[in-house]
N, C-alpha and C. Protein backbone atom coordinates (compact mmCIF):
# COMPACT_ATOMS: atom_id res chain seq x y z
N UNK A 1 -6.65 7.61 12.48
CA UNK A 1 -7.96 6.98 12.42
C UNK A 1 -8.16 6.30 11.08
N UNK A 2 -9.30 5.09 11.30
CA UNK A 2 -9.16 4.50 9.92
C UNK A 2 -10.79 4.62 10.08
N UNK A 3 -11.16 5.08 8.81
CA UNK A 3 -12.74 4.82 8.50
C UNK A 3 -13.42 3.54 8.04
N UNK A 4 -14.06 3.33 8.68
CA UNK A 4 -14.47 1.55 8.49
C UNK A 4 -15.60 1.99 7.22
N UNK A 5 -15.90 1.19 6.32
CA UNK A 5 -17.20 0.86 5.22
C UNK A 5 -17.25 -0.03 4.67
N UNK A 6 -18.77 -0.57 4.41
CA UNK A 6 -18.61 -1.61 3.67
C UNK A 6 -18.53 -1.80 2.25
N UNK A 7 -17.51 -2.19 1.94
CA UNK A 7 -16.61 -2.16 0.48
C UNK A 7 -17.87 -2.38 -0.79
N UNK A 8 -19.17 -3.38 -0.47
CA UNK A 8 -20.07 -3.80 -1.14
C UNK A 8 -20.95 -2.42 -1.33
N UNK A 9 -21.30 -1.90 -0.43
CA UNK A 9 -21.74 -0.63 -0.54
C UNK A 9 -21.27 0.53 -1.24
N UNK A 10 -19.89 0.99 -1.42
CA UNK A 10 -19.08 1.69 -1.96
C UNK A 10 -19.68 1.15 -3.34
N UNK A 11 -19.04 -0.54 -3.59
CA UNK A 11 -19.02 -0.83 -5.28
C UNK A 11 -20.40 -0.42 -5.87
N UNK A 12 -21.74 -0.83 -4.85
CA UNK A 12 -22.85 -0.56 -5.42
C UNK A 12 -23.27 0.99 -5.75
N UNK A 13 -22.73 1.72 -4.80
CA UNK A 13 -23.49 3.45 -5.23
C UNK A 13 -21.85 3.85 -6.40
N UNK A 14 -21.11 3.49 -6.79
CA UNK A 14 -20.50 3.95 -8.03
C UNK A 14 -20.46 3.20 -8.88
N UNK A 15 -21.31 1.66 -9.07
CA UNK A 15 -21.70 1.23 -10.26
C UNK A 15 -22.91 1.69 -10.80
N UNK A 16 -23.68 2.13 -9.63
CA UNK A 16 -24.82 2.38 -9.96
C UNK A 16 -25.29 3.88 -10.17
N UNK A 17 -23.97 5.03 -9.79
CA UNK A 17 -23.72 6.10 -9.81
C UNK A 17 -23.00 6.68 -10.91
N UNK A 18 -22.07 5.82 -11.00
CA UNK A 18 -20.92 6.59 -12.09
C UNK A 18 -20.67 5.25 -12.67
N UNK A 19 -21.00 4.34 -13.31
CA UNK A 19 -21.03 3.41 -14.17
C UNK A 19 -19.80 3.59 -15.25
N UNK A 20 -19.52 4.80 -15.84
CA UNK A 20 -18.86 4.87 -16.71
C UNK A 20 -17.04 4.57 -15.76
N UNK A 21 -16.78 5.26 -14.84
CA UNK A 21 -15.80 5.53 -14.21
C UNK A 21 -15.85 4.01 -13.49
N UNK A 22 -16.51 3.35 -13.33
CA UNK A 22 -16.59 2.05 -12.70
C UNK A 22 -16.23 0.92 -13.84
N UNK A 23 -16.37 0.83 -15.09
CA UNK A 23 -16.16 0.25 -15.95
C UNK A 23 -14.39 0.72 -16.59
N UNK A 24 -14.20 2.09 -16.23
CA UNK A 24 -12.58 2.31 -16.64
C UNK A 24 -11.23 1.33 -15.14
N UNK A 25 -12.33 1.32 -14.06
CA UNK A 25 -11.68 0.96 -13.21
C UNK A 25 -11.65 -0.50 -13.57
N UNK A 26 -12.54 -1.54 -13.50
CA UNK A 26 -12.61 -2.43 -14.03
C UNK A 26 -11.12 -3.10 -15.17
N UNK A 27 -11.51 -2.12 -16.36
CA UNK A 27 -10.79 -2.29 -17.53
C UNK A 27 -9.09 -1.79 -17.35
N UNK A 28 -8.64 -0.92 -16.56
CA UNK A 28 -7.72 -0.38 -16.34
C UNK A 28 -7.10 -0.25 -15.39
N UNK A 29 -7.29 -0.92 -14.19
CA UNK A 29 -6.96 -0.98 -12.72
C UNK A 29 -6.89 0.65 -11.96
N UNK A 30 -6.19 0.57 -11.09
CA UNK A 30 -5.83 1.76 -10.01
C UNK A 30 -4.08 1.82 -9.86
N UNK A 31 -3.74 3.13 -10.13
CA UNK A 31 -2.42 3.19 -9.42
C UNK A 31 -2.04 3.74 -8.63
N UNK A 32 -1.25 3.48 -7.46
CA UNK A 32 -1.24 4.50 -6.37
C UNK A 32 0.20 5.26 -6.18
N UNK A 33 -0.06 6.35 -5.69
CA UNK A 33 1.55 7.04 -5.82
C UNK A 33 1.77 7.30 -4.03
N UNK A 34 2.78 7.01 -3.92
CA UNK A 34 3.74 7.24 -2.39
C UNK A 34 5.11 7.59 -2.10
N UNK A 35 4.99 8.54 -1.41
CA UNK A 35 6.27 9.18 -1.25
C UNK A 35 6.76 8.38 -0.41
N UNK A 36 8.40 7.75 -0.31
CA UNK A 36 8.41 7.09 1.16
C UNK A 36 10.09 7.82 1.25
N UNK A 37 9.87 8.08 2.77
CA UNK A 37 11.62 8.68 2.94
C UNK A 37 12.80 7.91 3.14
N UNK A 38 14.07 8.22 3.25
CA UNK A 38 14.99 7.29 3.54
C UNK A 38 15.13 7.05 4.74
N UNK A 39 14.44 7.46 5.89
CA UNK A 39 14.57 6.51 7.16
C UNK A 39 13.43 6.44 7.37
N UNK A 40 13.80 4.95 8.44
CA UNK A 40 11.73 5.07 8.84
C UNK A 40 11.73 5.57 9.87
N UNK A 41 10.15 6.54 9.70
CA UNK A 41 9.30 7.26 10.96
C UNK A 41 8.27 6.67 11.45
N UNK A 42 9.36 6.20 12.88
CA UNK A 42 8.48 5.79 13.71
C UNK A 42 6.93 6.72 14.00
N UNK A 43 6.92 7.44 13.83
CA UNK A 43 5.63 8.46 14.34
C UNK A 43 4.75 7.89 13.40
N UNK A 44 4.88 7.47 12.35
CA UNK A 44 4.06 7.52 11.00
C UNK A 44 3.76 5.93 11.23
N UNK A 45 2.00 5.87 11.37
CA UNK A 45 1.30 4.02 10.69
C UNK A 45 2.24 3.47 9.47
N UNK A 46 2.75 4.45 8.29
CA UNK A 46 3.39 4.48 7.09
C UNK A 46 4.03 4.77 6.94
N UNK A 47 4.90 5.13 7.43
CA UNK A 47 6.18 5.35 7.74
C UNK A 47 7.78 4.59 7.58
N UNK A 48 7.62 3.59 7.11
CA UNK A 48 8.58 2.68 6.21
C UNK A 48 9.41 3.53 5.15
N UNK A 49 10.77 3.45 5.55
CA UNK A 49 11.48 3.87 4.65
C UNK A 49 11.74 2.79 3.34
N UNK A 50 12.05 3.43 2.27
CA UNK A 50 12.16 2.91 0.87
C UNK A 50 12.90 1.68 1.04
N UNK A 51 14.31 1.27 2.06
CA UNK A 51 15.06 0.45 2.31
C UNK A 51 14.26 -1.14 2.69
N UNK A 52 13.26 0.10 3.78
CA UNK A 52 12.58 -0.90 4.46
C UNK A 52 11.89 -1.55 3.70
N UNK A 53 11.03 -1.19 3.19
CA UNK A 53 9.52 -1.20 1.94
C UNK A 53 10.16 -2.04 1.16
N UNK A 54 11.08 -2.09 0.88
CA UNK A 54 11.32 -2.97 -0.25
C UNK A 54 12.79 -3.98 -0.55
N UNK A 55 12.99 -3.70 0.96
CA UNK A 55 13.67 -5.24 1.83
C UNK A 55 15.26 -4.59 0.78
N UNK A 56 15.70 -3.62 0.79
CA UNK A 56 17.05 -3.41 -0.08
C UNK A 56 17.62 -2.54 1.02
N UNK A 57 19.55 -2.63 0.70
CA UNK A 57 20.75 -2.07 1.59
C UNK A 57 20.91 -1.03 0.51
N UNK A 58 20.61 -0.83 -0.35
CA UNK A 58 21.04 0.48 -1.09
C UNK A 58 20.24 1.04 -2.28
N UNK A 59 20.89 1.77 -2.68
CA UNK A 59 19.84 2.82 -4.14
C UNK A 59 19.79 2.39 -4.96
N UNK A 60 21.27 1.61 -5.28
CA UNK A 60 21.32 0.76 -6.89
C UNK A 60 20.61 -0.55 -6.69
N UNK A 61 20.70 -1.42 -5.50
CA UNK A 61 20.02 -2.55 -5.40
C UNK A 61 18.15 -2.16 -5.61
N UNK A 62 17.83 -1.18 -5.12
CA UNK A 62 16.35 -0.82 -4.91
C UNK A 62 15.80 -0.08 -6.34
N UNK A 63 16.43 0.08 -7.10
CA UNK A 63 16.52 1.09 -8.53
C UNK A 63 16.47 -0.33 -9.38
N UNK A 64 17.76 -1.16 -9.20
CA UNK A 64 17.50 -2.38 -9.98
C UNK A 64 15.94 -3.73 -10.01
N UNK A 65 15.39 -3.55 -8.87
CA UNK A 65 14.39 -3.92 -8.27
C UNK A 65 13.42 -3.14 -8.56
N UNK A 66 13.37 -1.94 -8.56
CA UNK A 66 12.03 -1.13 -9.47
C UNK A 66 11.98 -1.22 -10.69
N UNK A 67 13.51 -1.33 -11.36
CA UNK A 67 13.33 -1.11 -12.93
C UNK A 67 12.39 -2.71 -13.69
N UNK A 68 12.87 -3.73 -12.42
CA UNK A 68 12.09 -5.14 -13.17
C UNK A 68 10.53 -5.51 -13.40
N UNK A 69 9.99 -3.95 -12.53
CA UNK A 69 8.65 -4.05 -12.21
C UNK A 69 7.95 -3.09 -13.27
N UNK A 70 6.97 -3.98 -14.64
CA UNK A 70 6.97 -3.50 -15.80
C UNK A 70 5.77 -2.27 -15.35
N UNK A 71 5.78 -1.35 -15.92
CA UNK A 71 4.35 -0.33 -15.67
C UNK A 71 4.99 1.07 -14.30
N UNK A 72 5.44 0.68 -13.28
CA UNK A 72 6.04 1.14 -12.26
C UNK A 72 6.96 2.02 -12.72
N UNK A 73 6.76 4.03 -11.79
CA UNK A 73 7.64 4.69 -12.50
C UNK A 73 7.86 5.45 -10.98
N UNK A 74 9.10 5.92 -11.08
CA UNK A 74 9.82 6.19 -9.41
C UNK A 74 10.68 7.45 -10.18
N UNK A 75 10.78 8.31 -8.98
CA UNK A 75 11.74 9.48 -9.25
C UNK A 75 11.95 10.23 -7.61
N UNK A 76 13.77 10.05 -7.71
CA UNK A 76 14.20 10.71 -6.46
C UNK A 76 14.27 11.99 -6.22
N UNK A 77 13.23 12.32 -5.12
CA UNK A 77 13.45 13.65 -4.60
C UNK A 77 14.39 14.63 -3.78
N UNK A 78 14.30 15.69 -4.32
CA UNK A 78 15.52 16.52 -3.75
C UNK A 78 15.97 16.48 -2.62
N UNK A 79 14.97 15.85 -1.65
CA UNK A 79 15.70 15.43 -0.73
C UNK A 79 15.47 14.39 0.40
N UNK A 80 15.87 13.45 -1.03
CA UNK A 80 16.00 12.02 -1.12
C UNK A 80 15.29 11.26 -0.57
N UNK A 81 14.09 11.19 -0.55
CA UNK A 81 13.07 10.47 -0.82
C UNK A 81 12.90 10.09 -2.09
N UNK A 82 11.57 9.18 -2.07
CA UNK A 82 11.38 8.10 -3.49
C UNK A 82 9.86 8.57 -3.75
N UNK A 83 9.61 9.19 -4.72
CA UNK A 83 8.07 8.78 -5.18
C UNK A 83 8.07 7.80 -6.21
N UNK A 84 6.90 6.78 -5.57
CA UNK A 84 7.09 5.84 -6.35
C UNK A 84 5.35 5.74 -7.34
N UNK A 85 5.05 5.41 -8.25
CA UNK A 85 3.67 5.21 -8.80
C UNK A 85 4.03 4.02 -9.58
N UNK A 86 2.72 3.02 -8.64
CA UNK A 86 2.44 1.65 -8.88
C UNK A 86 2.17 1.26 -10.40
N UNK A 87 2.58 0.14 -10.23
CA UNK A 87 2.06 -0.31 -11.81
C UNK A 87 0.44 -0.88 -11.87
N UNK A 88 -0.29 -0.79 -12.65
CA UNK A 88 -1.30 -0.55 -12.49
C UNK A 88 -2.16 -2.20 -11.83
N UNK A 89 -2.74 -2.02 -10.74
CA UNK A 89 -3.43 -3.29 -10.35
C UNK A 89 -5.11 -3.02 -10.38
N UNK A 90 -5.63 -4.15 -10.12
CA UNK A 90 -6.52 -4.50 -10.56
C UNK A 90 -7.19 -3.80 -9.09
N UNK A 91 -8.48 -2.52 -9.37
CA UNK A 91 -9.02 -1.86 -8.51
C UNK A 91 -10.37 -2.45 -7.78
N UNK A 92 -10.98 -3.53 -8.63
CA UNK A 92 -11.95 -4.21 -8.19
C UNK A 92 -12.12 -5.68 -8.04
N UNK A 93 -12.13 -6.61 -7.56
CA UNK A 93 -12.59 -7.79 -7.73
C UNK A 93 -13.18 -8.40 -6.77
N UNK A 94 -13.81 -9.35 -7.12
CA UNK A 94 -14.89 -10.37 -6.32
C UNK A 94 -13.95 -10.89 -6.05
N UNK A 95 -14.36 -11.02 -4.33
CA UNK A 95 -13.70 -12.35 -3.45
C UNK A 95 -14.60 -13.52 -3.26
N UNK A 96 -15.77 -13.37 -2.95
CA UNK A 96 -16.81 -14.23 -2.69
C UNK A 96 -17.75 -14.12 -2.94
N UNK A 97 -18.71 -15.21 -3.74
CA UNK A 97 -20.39 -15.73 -4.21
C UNK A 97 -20.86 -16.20 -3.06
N UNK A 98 -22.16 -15.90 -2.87
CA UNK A 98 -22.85 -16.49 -2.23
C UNK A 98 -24.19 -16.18 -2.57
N UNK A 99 -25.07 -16.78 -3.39
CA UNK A 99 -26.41 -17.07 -3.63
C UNK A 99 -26.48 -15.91 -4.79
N UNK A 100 -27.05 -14.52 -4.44
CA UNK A 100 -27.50 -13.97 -4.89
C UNK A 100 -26.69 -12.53 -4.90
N UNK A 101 -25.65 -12.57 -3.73
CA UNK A 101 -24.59 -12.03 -2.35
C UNK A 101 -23.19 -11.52 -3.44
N UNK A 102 -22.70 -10.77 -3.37
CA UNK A 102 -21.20 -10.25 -3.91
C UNK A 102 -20.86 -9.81 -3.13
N UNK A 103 -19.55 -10.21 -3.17
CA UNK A 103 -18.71 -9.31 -1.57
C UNK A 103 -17.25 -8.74 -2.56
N UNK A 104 -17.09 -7.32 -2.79
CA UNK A 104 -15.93 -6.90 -3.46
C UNK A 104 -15.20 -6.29 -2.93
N UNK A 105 -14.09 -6.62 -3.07
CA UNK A 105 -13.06 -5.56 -2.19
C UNK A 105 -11.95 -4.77 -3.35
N UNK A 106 -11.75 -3.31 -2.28
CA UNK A 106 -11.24 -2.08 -3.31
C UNK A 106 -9.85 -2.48 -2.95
């Protein structure tokens, strides 16, 4: 299941809630961490193996391809999977003005 909300609503009750934590997001982006395994599971929405995810035939090709990505830190698990944690992107921004109107997406 996916929970639907509106993203404008979210930004407004934690700017207007937690202001401080809304301004680190701002200034510092979001990083996200994901485990992904070496084959893909079909059962899983997310379920993309590391090969898949990131279009590579092997460990050294996909290792050489993480190392170019500055901020990004990965470590293989015992059994052999990838956790990977993003380099840091930008957690908030305006897509669209309109009059008086902000529309932000997380």
């Amino acid at each position: 299941e996916t929970a639907l909300i509106d993203s404008t609503l979210v930004y407004r009750f934690v700017a207007d809630n937690h202001p401080k934590f809304m301004e680190k997001l701002k200034a510092h982006g979001a990083r996200y961490k994901r485990t992904l395994p070496a084959e893909d599971d079909k059962e899983s929405p997310i379920g993309r193996s590391f090969f898949n995810a990131y279009q590579v035939d092997n460990k050294i090709e996909l290792e050489r391809k993480l190392d170019k990505i500055s901020g990004l830190e990965y470590e293989w698990q015992p059994d052999g999977s990838l956790t990977v944690i993003t380099e840091p992107i930008p957690a908030v921004r305006m897509i669209e003005q309109q009059h008086n109107h902000a529309i932000y997406q997380w």
